[in-house]
C-alpha atoms as a PDB file:
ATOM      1  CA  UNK A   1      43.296  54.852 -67.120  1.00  0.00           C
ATOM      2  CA  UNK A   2      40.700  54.216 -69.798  1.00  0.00           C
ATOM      3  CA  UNK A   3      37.405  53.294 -69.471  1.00  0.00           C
ATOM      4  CA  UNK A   4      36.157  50.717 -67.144  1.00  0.00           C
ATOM      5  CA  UNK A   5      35.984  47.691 -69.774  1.00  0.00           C
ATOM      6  CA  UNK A   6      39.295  49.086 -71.098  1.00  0.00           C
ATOM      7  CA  UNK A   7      40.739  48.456 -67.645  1.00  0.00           C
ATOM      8  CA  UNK A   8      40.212  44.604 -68.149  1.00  0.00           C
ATOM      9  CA  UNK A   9      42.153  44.723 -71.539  1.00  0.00           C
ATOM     10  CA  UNK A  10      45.567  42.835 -71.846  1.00  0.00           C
ATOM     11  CA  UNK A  11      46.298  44.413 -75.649  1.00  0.00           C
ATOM     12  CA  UNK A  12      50.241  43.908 -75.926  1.00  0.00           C
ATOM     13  CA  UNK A  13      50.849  41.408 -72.878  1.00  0.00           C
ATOM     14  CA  UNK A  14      52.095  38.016 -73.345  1.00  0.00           C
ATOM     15  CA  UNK A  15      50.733  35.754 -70.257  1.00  0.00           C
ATOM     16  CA  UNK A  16      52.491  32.301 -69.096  1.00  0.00           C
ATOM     17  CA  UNK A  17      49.778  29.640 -67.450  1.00  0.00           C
ATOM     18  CA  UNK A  18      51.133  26.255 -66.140  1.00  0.00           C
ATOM     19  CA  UNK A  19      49.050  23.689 -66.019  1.00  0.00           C
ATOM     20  CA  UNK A  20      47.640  25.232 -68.700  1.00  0.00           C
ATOM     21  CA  UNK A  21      46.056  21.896 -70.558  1.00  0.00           C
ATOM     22  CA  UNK A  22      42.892  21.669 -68.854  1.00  0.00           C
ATOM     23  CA  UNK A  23      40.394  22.697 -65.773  1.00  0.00           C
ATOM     24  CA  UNK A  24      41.140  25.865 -64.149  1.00  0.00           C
ATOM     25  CA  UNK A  25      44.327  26.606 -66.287  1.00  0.00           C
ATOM     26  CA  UNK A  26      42.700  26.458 -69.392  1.00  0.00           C
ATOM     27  CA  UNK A  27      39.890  28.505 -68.506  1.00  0.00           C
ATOM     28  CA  UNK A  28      42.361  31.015 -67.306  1.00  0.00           C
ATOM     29  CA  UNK A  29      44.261  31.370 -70.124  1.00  0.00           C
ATOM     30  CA  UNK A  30      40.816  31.562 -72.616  1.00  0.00           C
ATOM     31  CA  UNK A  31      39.908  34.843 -70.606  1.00  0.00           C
ATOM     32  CA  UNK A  32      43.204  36.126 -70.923  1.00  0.00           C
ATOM     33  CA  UNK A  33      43.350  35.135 -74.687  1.00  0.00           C
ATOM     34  CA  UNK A  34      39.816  36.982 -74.644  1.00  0.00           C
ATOM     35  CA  UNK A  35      41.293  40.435 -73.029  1.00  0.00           C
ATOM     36  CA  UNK A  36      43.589  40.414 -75.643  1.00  0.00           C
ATOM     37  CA  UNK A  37      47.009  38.657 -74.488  1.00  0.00           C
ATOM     38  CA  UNK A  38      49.107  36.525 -76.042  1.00  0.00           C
ATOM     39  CA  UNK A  39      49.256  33.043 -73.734  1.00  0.00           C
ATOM     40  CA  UNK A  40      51.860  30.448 -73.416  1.00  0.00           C
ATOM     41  CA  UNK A  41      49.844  27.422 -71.639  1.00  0.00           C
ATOM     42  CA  UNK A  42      52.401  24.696 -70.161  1.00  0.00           C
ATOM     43  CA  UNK A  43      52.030  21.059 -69.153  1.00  0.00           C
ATOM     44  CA  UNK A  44      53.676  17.659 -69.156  1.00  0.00           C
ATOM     45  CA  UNK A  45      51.392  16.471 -72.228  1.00  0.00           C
ATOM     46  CA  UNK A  46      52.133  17.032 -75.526  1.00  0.00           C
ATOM     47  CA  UNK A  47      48.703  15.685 -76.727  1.00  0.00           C
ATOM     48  CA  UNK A  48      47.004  17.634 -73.950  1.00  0.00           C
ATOM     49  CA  UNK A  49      48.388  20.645 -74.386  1.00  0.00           C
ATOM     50  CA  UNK A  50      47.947  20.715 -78.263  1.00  0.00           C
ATOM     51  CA  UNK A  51      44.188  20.227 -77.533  1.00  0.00           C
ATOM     52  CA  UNK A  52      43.740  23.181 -75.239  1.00  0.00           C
ATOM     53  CA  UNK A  53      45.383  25.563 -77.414  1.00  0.00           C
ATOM     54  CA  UNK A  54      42.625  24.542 -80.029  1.00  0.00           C
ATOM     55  CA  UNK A  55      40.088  25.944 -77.799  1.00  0.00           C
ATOM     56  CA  UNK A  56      42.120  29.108 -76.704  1.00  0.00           C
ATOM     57  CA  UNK A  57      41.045  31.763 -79.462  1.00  0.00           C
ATOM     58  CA  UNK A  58      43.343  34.940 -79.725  1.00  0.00           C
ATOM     59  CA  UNK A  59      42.538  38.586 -81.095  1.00  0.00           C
ATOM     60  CA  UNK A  60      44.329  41.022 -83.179  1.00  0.00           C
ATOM     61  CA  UNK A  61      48.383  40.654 -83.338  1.00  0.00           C
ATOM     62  CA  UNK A  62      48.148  38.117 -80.381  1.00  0.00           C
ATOM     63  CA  UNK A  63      50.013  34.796 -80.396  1.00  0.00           C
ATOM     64  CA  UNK A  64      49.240  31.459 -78.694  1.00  0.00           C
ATOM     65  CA  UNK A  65      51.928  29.409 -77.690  1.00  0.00           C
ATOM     66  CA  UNK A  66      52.876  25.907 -76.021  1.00  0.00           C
ATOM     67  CA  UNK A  67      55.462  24.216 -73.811  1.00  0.00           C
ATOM     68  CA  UNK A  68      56.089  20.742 -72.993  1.00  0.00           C
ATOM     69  CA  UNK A  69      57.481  21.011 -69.513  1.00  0.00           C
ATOM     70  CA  UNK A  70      57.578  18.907 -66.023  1.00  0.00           C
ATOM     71  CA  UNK A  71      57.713  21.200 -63.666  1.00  0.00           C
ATOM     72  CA  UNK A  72      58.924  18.696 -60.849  1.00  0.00           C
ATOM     73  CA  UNK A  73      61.719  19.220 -62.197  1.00  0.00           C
ATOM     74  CA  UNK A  74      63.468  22.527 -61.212  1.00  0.00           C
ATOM     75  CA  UNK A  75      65.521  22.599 -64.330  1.00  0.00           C
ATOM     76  CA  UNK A  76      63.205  21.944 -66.580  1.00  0.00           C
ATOM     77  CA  UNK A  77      61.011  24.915 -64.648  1.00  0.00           C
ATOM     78  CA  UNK A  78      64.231  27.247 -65.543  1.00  0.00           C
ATOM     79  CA  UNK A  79      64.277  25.859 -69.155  1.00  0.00           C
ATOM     80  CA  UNK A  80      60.607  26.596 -69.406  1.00  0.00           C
ATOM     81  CA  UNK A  81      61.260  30.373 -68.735  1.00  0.00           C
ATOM     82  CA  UNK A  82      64.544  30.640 -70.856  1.00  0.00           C
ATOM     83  CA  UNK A  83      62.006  29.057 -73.813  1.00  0.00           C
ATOM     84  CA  UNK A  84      59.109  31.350 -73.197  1.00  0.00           C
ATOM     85  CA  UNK A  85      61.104  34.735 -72.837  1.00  0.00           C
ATOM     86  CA  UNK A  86      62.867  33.232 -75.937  1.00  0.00           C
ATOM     87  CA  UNK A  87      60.483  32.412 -78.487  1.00  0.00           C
ATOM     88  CA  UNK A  88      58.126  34.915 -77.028  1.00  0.00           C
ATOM     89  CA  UNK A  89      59.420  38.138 -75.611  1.00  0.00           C
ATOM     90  CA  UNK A  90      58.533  39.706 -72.692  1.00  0.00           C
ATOM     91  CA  UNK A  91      56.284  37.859 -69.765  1.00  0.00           C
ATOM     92  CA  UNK A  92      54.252  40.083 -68.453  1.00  0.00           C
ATOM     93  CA  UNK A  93      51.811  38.031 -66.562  1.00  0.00           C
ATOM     94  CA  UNK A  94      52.855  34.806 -65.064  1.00  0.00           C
ATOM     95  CA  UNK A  95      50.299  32.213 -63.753  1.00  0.00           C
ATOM     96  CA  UNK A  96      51.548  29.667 -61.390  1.00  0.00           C
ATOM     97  CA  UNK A  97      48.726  26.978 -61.558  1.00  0.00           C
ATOM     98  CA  UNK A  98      50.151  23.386 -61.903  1.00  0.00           C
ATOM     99  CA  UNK A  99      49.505  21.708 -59.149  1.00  0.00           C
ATOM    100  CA  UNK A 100      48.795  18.258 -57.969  1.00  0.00           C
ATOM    101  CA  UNK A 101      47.378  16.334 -54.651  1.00  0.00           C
ATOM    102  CA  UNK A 102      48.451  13.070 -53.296  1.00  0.00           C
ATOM    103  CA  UNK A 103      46.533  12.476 -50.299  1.00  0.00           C
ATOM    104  CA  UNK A 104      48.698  10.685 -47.704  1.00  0.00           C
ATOM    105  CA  UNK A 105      47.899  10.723 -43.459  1.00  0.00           C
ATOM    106  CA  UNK A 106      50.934  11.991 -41.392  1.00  0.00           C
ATOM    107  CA  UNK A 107      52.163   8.775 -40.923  1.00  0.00           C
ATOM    108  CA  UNK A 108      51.941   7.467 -43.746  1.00  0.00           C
ATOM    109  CA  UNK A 109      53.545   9.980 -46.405  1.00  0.00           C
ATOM    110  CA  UNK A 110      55.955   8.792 -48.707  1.00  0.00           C
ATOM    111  CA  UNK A 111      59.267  11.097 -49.177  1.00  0.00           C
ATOM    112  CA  UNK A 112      59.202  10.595 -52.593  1.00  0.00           C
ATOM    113  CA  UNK A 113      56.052  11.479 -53.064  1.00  0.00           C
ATOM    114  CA  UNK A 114      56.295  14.189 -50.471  1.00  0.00           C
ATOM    115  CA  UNK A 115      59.304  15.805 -52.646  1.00  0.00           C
ATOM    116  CA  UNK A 116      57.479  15.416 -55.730  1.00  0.00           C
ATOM    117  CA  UNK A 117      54.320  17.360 -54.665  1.00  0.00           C
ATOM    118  CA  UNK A 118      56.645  20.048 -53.075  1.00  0.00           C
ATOM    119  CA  UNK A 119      58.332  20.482 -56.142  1.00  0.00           C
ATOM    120  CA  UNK A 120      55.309  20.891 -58.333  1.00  0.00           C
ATOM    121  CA  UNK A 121      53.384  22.916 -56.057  1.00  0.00           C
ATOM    122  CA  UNK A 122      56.046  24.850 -54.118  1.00  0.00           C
ATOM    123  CA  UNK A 123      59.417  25.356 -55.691  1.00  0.00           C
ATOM    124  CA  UNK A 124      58.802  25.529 -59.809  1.00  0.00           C
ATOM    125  CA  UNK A 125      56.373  28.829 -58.356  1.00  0.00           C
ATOM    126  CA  UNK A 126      59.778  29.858 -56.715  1.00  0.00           C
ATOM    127  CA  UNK A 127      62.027  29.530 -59.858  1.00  0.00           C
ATOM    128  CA  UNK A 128      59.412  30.689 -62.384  1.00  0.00           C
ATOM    129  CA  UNK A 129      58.842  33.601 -60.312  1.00  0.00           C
ATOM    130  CA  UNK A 130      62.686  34.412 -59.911  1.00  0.00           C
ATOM    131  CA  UNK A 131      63.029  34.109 -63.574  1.00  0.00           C
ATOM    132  CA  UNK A 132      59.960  35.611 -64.610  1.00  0.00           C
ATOM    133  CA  UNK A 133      60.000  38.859 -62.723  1.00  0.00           C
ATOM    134  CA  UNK A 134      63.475  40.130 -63.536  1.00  0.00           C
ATOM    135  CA  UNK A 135      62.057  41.317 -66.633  1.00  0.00           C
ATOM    136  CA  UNK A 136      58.729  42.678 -65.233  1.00  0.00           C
ATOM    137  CA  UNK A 137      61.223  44.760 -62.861  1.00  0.00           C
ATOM    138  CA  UNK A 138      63.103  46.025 -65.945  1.00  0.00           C
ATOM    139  CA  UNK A 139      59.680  47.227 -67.452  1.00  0.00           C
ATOM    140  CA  UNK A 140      58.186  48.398 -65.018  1.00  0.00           C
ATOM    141  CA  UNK A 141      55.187  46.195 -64.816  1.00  0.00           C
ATOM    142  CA  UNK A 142      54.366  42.621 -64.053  1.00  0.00           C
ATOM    143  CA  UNK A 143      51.713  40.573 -62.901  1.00  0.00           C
ATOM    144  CA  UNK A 144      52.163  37.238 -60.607  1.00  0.00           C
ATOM    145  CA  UNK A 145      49.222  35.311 -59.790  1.00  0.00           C
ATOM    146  CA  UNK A 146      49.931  32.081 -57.597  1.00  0.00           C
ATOM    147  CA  UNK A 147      47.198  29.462 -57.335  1.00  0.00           C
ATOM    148  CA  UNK A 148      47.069  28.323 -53.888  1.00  0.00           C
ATOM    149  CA  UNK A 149      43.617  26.753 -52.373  1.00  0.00           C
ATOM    150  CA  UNK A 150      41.712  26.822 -49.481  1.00  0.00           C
ATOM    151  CA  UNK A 151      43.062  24.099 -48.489  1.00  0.00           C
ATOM    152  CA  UNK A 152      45.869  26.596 -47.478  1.00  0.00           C
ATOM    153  CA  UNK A 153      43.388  28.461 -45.315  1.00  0.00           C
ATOM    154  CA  UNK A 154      41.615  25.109 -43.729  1.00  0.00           C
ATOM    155  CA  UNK A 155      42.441  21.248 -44.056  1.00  0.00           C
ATOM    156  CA  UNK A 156      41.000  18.173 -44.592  1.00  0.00           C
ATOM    157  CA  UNK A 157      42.397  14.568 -43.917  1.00  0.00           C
ATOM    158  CA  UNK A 158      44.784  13.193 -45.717  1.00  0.00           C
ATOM    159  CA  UNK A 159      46.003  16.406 -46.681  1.00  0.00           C
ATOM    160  CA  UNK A 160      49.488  17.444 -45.443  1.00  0.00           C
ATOM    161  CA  UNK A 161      51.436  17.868 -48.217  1.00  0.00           C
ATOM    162  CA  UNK A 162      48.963  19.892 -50.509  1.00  0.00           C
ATOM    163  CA  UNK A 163      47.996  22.183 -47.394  1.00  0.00           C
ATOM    164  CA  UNK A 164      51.502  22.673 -46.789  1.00  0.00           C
ATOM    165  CA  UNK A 165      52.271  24.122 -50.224  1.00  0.00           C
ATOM    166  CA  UNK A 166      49.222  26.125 -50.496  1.00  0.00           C
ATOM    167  CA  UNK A 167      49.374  27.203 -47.527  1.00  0.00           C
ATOM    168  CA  UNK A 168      53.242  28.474 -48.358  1.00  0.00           C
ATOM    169  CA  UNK A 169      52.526  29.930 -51.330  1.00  0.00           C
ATOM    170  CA  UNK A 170      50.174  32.278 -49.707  1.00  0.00           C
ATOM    171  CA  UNK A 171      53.305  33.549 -47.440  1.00  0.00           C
ATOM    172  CA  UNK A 172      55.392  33.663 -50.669  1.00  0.00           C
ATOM    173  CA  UNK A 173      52.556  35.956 -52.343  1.00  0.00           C
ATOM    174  CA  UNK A 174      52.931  38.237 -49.756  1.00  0.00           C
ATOM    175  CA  UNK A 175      56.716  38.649 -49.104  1.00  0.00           C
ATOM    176  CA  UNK A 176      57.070  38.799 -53.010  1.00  0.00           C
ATOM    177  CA  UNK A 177      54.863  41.211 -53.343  1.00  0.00           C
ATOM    178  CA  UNK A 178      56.941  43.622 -50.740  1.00  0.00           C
ATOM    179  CA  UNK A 179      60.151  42.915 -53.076  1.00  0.00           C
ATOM    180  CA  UNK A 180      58.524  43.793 -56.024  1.00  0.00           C
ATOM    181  CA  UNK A 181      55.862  46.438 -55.445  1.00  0.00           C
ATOM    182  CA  UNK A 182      58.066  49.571 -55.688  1.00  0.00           C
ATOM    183  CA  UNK A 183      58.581  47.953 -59.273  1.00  0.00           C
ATOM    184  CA  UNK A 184      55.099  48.216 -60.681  1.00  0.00           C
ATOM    185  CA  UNK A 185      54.717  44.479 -60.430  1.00  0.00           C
ATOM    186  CA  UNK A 186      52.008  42.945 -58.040  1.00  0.00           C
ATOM    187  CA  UNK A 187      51.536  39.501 -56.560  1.00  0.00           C
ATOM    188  CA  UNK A 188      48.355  37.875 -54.896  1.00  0.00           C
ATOM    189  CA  UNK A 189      47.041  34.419 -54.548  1.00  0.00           C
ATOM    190  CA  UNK A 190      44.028  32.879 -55.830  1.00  0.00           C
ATOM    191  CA  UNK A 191      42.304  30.438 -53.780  1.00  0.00           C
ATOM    192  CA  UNK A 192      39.520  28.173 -55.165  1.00  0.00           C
ATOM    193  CA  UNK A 193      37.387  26.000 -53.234  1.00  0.00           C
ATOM    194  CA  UNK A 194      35.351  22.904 -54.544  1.00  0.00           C
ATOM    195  CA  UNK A 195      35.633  23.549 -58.666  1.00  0.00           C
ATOM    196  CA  UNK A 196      34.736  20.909 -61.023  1.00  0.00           C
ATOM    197  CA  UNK A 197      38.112  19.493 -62.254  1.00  0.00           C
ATOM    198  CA  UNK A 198      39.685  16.409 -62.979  1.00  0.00           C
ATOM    199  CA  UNK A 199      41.792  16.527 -59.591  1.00  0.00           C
ATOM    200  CA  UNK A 200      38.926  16.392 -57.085  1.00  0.00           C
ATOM    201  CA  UNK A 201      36.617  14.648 -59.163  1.00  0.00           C
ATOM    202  CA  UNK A 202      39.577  11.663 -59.494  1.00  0.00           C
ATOM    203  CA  UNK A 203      40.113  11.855 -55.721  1.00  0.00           C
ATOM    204  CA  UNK A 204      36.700  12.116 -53.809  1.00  0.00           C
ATOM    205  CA  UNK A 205      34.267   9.770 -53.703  1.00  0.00           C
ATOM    206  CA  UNK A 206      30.731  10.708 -54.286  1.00  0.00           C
ATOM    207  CA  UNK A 207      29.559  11.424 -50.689  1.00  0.00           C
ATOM    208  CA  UNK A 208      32.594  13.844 -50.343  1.00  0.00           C
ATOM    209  CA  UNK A 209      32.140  15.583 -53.453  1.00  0.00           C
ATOM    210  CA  UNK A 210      28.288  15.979 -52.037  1.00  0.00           C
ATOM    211  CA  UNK A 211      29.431  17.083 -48.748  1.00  0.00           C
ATOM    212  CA  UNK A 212      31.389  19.527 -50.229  1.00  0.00           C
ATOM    213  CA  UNK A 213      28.464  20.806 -52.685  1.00  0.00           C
ATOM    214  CA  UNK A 214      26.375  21.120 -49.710  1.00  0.00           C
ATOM    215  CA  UNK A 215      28.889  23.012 -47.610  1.00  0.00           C
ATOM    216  CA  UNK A 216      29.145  26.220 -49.864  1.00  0.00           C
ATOM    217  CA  UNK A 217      26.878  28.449 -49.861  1.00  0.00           C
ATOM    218  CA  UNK A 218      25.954  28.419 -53.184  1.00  0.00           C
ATOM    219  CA  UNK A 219      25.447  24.760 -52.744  1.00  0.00           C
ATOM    220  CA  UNK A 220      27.099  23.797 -56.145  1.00  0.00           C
ATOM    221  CA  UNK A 221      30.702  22.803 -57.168  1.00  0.00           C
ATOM    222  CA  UNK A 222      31.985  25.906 -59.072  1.00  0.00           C
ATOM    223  CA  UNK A 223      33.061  26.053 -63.258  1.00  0.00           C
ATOM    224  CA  UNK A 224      36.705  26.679 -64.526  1.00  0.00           C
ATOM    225  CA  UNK A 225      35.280  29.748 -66.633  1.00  0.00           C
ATOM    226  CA  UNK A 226      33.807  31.150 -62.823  1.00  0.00           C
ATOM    227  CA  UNK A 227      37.807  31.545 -61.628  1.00  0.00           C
ATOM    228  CA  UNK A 228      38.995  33.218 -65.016  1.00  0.00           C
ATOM    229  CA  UNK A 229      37.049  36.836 -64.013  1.00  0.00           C
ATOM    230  CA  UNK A 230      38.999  36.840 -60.892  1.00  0.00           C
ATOM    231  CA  UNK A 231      42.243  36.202 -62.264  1.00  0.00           C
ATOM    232  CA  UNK A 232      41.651  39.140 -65.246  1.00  0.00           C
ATOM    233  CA  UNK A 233      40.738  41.435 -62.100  1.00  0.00           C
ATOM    234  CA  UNK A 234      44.092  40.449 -60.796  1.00  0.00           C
ATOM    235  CA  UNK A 235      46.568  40.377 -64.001  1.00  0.00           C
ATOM    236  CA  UNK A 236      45.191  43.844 -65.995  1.00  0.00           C
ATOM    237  CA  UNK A 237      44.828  47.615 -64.878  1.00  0.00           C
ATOM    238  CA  UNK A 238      41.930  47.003 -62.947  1.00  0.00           C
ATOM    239  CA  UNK A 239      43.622  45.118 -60.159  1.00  0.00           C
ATOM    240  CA  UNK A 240      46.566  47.169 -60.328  1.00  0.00           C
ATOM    241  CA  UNK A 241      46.225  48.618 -56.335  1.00  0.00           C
ATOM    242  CA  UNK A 242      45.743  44.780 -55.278  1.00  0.00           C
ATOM    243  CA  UNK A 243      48.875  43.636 -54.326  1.00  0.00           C
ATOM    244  CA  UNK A 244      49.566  40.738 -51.156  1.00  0.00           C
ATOM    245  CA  UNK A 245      45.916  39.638 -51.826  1.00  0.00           C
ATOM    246  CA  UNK A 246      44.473  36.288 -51.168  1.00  0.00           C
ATOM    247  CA  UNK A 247      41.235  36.292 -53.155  1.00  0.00           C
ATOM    248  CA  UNK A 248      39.176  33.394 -51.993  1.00  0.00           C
ATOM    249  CA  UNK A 249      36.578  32.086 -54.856  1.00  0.00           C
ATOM    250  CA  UNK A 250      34.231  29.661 -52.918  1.00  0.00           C
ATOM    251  CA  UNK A 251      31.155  29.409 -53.079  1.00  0.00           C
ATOM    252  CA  UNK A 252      31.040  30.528 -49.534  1.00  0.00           C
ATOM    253  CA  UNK A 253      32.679  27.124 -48.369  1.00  0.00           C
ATOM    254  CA  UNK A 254      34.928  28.810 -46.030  1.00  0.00           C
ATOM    255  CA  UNK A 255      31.852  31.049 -44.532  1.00  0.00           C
ATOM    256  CA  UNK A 256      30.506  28.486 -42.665  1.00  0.00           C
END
């Protein structure tokens, strides 16, 4: 098993992050670039993305990697897998970030926008993963990490469709990870409360982002970089008997 820091090390793994251009996703696939990986961030911007892998350093043999992909779109979300597994091997760790929020009341929700949101947040996780861990089966090992939200766990108004799909993709985690266990491949959910990204801070308006400071117990918003140690727990050797997991990183905001 190696040592303990050794346990943390990705040497030889080639990691997949969607909404890998910014905020959470970026600082996700830094750490991984960090333990050693080789990471393949993906978003809808070319410019953005081009960026972000500037500030994504990689070590040894390790390659960095992007693809221009919109991932409402479920074939371009099978296109993006046939590119990565072609121009870069093997996927061992997949990270199913991208994500987006349109805050509608019940009776007010669009279908269009409805469908759109689903298909970000919900189904390209379902076809990335059914791509993704054919291989991982194969090998013999395989990380998934979904990024749901406590909004899955807990709601606020205004937001039906993004609870919905977070609050699926905590279901999916767990009947994946029953599929695929017996494989060496594990699956868990992330869950982030109030972090300091472009999303919230585009949506809220100054007394909500302070009444959601207030309500952690930490009273602070959290930093990307303060979600990428729980996702390297989760997608190297040291997470390997966490499997089915929702690991909520809060501040304590659900606590209360």
């Amino acid at each position: 098993m190696g040592t303990l820091t050794g346990q943390f090390r990705l040497d030889g793994k080639t990691a997949l992050i969607t909404g890998g251009s910014k905020g959470l996703g970026l600082a996700m696939a830094r750490i991984l670039a960090e333990a050693g990986a080789s990471v393949v961030i993906c978003s809808r911007s070319e410019g953005e993305l081009k960026k972000a892998l500037g500030q994504i350093e990689v070590t040894g043999t390790a390659r960095k990697g992007l693809v221009v992909a919109d991932l409402v779109k479920r074939s371009e979300a099978e296109r993006l897998a046939e590119v990565v597994q072609r121009d870069y091997g093997a996927v061992d760790i997949l990270v199913n970030n991208a994500g987006t929020n349109k805050p509608q009341a019940i009776d007010e929700i669009n279908d269009a926008e409805w469908d759109a949101v689903m298909d970000l947040n919900l189904n390209s996780v379902m076809v990335l993963s059914r791509a993704l861990c054919k291989g991982m089966k194969a090998r013999g090992w395989g990380r998934i990490v979904h990024i749901s939200s406590i909004m899955g766990l807990l709601s606020k108004e205004k937001r039906n469709v993004y609870s919905a799909t977070k609050s699926a993709l905590l279901g999916l985690c767990r009947a994946m990870a029953l599929d695929l266990g017996q494989y060496g491949v594990t699956v868990n959910c992330l869950s982030p409360g109030p972090f300091l990204t472009d999303l919230p801070m585009s949506m809220l308006s100054e007394a909500e982002k302070q009444a959601f400071s207030d309500h952690t117990a930490l009273g602070r918003w959290g930093k990307p970089e303060e979600l990428a140690g729980p996702l390297l727990l989760l997608a190297s050797e040291a997470g390997r008997y966490i499997t089915g997991a929702n690991l909520v990183v809060d501040g304590g905001y659900t606590i209360r």
